[in-house]
C-alpha atoms as a PDB file:
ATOM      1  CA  UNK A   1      65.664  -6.298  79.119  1.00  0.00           C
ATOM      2  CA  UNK A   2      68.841  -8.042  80.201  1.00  0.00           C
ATOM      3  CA  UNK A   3      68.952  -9.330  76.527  1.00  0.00           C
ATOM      4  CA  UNK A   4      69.200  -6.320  74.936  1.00  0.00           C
ATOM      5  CA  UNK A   5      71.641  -5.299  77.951  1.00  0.00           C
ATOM      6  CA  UNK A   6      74.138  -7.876  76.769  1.00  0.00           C
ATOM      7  CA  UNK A   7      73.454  -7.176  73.059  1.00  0.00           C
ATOM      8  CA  UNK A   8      74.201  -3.153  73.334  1.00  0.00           C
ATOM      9  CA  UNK A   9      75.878  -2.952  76.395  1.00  0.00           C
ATOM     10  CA  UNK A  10      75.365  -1.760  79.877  1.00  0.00           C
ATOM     11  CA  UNK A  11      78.385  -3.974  81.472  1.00  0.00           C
ATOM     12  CA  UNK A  12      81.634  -1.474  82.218  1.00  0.00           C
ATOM     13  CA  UNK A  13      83.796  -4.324  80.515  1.00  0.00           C
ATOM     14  CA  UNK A  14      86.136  -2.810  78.343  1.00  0.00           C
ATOM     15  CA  UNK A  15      86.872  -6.618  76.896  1.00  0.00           C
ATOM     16  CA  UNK A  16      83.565  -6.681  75.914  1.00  0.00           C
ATOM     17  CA  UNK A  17      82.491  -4.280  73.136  1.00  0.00           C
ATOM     18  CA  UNK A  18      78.709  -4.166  72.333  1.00  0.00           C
ATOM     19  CA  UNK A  19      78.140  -3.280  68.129  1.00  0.00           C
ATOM     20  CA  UNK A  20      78.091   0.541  68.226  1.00  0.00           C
ATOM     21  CA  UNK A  21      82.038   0.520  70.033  1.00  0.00           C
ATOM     22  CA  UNK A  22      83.042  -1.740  67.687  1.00  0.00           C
ATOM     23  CA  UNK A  23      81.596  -0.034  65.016  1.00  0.00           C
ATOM     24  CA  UNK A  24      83.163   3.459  66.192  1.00  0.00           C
ATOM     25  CA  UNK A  25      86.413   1.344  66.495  1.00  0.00           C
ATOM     26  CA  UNK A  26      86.564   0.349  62.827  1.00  0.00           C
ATOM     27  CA  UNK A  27      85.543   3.557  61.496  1.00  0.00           C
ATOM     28  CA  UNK A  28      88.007   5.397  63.903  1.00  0.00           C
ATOM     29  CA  UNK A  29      91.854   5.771  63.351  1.00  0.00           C
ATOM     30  CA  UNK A  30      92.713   2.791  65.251  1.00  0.00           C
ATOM     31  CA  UNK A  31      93.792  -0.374  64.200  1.00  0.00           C
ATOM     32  CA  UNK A  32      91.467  -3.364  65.217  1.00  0.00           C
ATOM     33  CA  UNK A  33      92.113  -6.860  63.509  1.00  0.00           C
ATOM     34  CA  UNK A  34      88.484  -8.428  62.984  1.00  0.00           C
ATOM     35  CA  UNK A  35      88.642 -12.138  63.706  1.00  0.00           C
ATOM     36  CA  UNK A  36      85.363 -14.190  62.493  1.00  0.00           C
ATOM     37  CA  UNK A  37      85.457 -17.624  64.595  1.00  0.00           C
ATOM     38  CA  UNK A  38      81.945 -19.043  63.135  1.00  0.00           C
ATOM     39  CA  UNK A  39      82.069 -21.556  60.842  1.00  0.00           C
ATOM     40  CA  UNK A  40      82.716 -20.980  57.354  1.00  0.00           C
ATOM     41  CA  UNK A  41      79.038 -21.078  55.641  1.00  0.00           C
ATOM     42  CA  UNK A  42      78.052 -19.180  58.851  1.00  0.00           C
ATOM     43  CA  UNK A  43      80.727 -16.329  58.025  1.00  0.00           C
ATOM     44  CA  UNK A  44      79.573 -16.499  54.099  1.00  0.00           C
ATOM     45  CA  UNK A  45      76.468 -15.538  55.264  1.00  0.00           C
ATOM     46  CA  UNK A  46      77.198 -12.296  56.152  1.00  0.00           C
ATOM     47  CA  UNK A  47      80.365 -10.699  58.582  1.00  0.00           C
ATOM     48  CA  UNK A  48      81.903  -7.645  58.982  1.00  0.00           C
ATOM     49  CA  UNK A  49      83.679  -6.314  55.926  1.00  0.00           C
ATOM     50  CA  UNK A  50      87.729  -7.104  56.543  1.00  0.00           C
ATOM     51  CA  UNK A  51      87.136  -9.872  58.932  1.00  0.00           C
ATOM     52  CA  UNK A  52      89.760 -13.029  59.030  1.00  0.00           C
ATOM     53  CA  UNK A  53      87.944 -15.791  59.476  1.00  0.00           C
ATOM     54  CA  UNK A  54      89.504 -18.275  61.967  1.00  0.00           C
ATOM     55  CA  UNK A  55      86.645 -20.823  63.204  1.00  0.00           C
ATOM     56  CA  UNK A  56      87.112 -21.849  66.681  1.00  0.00           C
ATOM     57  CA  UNK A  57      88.115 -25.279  66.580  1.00  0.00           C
ATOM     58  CA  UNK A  58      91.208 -24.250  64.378  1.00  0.00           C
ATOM     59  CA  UNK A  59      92.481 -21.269  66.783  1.00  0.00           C
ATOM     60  CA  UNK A  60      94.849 -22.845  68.858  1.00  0.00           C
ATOM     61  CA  UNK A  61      96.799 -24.187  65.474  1.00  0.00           C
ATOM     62  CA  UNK A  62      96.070 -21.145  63.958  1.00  0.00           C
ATOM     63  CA  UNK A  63      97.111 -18.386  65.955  1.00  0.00           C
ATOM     64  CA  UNK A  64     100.640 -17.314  64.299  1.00  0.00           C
ATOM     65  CA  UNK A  65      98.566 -15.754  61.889  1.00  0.00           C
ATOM     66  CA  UNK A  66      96.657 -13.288  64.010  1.00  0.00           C
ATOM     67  CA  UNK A  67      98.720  -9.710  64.691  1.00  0.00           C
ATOM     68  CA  UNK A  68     100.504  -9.591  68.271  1.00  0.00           C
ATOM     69  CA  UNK A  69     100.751  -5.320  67.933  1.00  0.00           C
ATOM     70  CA  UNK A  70      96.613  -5.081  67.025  1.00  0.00           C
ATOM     71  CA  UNK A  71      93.836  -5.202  69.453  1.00  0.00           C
ATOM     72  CA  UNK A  72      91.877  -8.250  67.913  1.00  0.00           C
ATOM     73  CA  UNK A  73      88.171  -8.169  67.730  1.00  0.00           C
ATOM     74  CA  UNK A  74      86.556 -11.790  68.402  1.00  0.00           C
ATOM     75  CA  UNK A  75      83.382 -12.325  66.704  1.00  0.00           C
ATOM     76  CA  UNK A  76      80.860 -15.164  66.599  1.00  0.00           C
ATOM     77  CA  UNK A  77      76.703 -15.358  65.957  1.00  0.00           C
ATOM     78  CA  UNK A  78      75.963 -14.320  69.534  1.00  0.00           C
ATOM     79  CA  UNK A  79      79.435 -13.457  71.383  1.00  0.00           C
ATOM     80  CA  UNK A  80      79.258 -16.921  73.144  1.00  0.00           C
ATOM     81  CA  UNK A  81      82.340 -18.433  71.082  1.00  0.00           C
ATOM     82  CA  UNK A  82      84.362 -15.337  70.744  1.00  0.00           C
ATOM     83  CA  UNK A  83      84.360 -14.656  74.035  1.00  0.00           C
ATOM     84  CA  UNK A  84      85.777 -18.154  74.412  1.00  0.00           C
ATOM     85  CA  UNK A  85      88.109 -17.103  71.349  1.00  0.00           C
ATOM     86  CA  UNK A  86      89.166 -13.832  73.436  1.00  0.00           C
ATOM     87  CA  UNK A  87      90.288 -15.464  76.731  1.00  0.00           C
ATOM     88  CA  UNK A  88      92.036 -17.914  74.983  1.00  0.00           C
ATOM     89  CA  UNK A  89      93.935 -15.374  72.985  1.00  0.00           C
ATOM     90  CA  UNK A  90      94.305 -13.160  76.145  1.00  0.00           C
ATOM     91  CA  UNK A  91      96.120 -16.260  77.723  1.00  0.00           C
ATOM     92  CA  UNK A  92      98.135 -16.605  74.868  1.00  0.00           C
ATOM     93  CA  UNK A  93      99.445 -12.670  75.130  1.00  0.00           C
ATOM     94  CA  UNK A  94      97.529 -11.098  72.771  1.00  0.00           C
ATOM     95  CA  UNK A  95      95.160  -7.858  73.053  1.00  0.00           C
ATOM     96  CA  UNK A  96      91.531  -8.889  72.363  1.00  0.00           C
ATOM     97  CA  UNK A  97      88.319  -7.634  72.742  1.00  0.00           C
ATOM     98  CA  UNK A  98      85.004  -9.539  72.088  1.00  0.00           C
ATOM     99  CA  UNK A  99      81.651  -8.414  70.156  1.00  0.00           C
ATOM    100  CA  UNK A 100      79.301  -8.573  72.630  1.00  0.00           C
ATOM    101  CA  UNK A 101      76.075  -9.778  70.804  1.00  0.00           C
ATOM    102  CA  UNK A 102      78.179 -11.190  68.546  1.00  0.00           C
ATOM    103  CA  UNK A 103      76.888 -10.678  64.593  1.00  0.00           C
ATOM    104  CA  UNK A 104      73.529 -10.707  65.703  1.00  0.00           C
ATOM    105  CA  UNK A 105      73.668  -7.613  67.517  1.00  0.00           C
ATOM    106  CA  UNK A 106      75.605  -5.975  64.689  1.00  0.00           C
ATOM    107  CA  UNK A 107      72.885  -6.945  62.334  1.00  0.00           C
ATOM    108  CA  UNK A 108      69.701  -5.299  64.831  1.00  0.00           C
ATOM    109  CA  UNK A 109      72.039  -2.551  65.096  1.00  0.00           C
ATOM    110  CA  UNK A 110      71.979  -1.914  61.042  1.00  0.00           C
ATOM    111  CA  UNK A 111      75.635  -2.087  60.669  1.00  0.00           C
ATOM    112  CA  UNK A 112      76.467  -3.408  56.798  1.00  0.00           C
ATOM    113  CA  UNK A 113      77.638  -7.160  56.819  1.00  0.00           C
ATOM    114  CA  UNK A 114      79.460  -8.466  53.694  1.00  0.00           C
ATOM    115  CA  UNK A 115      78.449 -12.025  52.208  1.00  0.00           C
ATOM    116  CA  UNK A 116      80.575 -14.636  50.371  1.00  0.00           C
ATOM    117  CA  UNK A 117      84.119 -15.172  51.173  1.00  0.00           C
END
């Protein structure tokens, strides 16, 4: 049970969005830069249609190229790197916000994923 707690939610954390927020985030009004910090034959596998990818390792040379004026959404396999990804960003000033359940959860929530680059 606590599994699928931290997949789909159940936490108040608003830094911590489980897939059907995020989903309801990208299909809503706002603007929410998707940043993909898997590896890339991990991300050609299948991610989130729009999503930068920015694998982990490379963030901290990498981060000029991420908005400062968008809430960033931090995205991994199971929301163990992007949330690692998200308080690093948050401690460099930036607004993020991490998938909780990462792409996993997005996939056993039926969301589309895009493959290839």
């Amino acid at each position: 049970m606590d599994f699928l707690k931290s997949l789909f939610g159940g936490g108040g954390n608003s830094t911590h969005l489980n897939a059907p927020e995020a989903k309801a985030r990208i299909d809503g009004q706002e603007a929410l830069f998707i940043l993909d910090v898997r590896q890339p034959d991990e991300f050609k596998g299948g991610h989130i249609a729009g999503a930068k990818l920015i694998p982990l390792h490379e963030l901290g040379q990498r981060m000029k190229e991420l908005p400062m004026d968008k809430d960033i959404l931090c995205v991994c396999r199971s929301g163990s790197r992007s949330s690692a990804a998200m308080r690093q960003l948050t401690q460099a000033g930036y607004k993020a916000l991490n998938l909780r359940g990462g792409m996993m959860g997005w996939q056993m929530s039926g969301y589309p994923m895009k493959k290839g680059k």
